[in-house]
N, C-alpha and C. Protein backbone atom coordinates (compact mmCIF):
# COMPACT_ATOMS: atom_id res chain seq x y z
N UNK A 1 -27.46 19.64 7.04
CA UNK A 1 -27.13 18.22 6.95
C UNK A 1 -26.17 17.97 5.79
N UNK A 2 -26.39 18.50 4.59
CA UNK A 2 -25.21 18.35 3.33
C UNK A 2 -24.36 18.89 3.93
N UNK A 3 -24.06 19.99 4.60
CA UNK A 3 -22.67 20.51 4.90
C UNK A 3 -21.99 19.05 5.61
N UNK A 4 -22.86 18.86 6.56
CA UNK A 4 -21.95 18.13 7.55
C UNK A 4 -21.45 16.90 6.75
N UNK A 5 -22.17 16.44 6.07
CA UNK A 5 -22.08 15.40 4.86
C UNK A 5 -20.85 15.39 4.04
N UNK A 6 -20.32 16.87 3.49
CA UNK A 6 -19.47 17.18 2.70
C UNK A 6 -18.51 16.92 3.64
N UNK A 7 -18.25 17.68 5.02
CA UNK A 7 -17.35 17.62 5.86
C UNK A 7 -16.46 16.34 5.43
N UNK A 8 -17.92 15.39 6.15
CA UNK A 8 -17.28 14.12 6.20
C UNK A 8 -16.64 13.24 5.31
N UNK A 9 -16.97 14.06 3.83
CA UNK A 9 -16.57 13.14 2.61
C UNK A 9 -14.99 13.41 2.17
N UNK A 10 -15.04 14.80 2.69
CA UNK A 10 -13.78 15.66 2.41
C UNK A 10 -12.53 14.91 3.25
N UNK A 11 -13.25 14.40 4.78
CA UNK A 11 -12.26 13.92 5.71
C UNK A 11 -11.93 12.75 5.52
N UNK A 12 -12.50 11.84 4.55
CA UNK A 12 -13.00 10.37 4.44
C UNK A 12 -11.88 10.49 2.82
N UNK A 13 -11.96 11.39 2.18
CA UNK A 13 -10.97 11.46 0.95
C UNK A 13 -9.60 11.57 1.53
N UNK A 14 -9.17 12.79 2.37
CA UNK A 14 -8.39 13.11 2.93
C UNK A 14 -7.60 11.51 3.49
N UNK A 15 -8.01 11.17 4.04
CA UNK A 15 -7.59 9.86 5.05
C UNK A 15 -7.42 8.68 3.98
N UNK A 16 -7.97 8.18 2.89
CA UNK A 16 -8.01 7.64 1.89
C UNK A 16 -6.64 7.97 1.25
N UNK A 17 -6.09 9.01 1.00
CA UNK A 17 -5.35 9.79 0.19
C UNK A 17 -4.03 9.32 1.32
N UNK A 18 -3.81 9.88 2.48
CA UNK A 18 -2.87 9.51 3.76
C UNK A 18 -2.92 7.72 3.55
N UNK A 19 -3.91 7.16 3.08
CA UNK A 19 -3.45 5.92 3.89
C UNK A 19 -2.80 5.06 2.19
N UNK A 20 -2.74 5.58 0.78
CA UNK A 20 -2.68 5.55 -0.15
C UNK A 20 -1.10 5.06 -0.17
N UNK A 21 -0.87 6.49 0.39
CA UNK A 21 0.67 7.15 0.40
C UNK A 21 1.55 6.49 1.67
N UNK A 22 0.62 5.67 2.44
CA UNK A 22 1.43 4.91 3.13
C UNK A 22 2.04 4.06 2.62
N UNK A 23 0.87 3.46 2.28
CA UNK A 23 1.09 1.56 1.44
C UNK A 23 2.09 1.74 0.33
N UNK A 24 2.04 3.01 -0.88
CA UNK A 24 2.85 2.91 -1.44
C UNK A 24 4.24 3.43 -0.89
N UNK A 25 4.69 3.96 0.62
CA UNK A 25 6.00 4.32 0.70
C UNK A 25 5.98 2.71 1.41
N UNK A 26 5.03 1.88 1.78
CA UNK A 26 6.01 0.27 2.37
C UNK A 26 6.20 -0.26 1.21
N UNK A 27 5.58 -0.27 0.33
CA UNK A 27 5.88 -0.63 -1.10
C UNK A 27 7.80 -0.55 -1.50
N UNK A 28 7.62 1.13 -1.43
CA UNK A 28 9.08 1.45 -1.93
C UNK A 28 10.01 0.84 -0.83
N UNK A 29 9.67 0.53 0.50
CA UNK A 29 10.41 0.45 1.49
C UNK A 29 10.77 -1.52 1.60
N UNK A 30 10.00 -1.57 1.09
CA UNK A 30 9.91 -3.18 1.41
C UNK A 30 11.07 -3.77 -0.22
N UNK A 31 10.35 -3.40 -1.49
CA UNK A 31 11.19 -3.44 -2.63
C UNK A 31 12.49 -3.27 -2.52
N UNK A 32 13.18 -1.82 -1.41
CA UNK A 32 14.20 -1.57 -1.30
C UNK A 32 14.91 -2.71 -0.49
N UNK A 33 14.46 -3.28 0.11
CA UNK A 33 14.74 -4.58 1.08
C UNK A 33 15.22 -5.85 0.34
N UNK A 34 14.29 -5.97 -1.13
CA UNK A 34 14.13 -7.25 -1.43
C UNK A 34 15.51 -6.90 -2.07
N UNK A 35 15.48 -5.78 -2.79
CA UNK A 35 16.94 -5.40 -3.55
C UNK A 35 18.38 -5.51 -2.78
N UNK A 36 18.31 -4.70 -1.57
CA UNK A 36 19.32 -5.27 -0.86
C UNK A 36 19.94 -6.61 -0.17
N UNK A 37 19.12 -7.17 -0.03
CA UNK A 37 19.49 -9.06 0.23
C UNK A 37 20.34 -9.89 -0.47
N UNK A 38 20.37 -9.58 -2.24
CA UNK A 38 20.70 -10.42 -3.38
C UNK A 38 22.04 -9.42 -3.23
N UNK A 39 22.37 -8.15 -3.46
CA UNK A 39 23.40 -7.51 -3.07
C UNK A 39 24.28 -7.48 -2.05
N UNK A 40 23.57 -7.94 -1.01
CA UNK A 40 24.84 -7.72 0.15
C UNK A 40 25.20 -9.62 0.69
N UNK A 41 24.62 -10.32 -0.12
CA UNK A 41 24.91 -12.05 -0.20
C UNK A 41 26.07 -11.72 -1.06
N UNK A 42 25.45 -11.05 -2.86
CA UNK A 42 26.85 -10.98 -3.59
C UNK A 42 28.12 -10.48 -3.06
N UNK A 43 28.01 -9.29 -2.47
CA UNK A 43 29.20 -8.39 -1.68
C UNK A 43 30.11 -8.92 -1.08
N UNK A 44 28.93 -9.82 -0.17
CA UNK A 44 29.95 -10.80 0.99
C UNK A 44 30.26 -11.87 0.41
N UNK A 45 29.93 -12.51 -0.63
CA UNK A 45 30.24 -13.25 -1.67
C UNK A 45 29.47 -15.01 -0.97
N UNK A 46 28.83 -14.99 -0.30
CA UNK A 46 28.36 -15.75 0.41
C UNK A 46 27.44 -16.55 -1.02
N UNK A 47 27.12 -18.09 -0.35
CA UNK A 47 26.11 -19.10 -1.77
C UNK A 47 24.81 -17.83 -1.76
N UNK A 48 24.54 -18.88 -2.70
CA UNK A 48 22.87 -18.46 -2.98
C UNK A 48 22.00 -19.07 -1.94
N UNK A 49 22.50 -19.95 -1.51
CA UNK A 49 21.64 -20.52 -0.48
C UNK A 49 21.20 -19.71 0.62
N UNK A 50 22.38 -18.77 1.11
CA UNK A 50 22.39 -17.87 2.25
C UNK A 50 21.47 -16.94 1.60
N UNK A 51 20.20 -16.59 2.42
CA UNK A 51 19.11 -15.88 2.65
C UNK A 51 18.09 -15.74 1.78
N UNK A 52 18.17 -17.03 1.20
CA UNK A 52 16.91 -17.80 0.18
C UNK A 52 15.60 -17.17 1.03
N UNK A 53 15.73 -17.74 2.04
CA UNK A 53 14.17 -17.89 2.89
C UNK A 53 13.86 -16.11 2.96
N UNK A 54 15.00 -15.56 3.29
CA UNK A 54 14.73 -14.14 3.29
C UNK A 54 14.39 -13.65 2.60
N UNK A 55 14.99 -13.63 1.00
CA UNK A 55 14.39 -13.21 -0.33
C UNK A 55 12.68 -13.57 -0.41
N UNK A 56 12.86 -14.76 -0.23
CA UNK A 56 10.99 -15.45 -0.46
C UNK A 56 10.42 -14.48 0.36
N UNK A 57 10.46 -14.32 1.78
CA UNK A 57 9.62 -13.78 2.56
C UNK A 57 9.26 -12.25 2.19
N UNK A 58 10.08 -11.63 2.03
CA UNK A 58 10.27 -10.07 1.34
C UNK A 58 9.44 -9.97 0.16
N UNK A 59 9.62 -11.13 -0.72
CA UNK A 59 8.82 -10.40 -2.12
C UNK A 59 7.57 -11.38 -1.72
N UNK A 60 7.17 -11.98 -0.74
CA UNK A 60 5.38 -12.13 -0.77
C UNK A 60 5.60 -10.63 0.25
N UNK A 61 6.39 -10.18 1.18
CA UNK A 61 5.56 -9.12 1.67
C UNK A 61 5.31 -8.03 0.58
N UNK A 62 6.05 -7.63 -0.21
CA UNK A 62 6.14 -6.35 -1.53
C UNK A 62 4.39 -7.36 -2.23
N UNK A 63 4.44 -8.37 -2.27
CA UNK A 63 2.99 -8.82 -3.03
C UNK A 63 1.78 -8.70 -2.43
N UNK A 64 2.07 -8.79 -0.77
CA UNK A 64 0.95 -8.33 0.11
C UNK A 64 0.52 -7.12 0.23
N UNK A 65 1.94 -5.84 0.56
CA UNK A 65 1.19 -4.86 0.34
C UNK A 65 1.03 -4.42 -1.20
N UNK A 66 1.22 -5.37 -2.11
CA UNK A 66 0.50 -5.00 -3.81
C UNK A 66 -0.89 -5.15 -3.67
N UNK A 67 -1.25 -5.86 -2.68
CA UNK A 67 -2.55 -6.51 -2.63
C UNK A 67 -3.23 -5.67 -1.62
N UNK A 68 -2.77 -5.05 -0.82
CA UNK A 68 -3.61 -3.79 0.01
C UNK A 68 -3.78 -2.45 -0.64
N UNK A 69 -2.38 -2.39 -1.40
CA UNK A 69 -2.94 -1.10 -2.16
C UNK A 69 -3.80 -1.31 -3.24
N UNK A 70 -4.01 -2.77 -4.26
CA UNK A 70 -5.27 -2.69 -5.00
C UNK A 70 -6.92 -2.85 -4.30
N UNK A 71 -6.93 -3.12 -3.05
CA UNK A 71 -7.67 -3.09 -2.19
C UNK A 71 -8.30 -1.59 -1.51
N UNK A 72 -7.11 -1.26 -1.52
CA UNK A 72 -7.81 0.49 -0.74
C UNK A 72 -8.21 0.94 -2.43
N UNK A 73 -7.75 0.84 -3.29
CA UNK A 73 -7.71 1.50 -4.23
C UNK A 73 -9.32 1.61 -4.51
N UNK A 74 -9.80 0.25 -4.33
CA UNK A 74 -11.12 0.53 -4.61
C UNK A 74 -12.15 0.58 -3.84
N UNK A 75 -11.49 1.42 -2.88
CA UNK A 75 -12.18 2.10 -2.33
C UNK A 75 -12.81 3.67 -3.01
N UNK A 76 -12.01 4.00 -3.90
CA UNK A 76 -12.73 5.23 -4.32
C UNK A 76 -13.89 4.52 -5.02
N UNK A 77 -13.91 3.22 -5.75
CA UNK A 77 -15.08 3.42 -6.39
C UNK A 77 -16.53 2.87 -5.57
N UNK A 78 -16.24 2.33 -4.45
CA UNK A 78 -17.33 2.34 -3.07
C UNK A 78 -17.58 3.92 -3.04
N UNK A 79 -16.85 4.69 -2.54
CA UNK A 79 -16.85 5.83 -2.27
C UNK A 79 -17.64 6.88 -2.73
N UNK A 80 -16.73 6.59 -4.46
CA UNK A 80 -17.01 7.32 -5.20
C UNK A 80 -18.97 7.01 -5.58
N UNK A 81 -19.51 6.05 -5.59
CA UNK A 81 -20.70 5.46 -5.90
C UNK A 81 -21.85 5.94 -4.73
N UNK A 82 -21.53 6.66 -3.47
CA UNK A 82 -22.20 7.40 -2.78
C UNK A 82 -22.81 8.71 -3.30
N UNK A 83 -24.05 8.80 -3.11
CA UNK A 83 -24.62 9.85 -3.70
C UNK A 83 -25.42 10.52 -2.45
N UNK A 84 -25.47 11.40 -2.43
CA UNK A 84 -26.58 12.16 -1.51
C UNK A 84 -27.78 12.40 -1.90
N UNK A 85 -28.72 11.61 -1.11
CA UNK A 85 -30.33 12.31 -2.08
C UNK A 85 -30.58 13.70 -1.70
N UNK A 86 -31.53 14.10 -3.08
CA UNK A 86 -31.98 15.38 -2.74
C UNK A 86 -32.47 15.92 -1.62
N UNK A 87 -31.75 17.32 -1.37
CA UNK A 87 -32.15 17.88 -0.27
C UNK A 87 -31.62 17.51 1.26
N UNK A 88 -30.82 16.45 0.73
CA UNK A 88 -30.02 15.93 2.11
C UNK A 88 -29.13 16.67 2.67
């Protein structure tokens, strides 16, 4: 029964760890977004007005997934706070 136990903790870290490294590559992916908007308005030399709404929308998404990755995050300490009783 502990083996199978460990299995599962090992697979349950594992997947924790994968889904970590997601959130932080939409992180990098989404940031890279918010950066390009204010740049390619300047480029084209277009107002500030042009893609206001876009900028807003981009940095609540970069704040949403800020807010899923402090969310999974604590998941290790759920996780981590599992104990196996003796002999299990």
């Amino acid at each position: 029964m502990l083996k199978e136990r460990l299995v599962a903790a090992e697979r349950i870290a594992a997947e924790l760890h994968d889904a970590e490294h997601a959130v932080d590559q939409a992180i990098v992916k989404i940031a890279q977004l918010a950066a390009t908007l204010p740049i390619a308005r300047i480029d084209t030399k277009m107002s500030a007005i042009v893609g206001q709404e876009a900028v807003a929308k981009v940095t609540q998404a970069v704040a949403a997934a800020a807010g899923a990755r402090r969310r999974g995050l604590a998941q290790h300490h759920i996780c981590g706070g599992l104990e196996f009783p003796p002999g299990a």
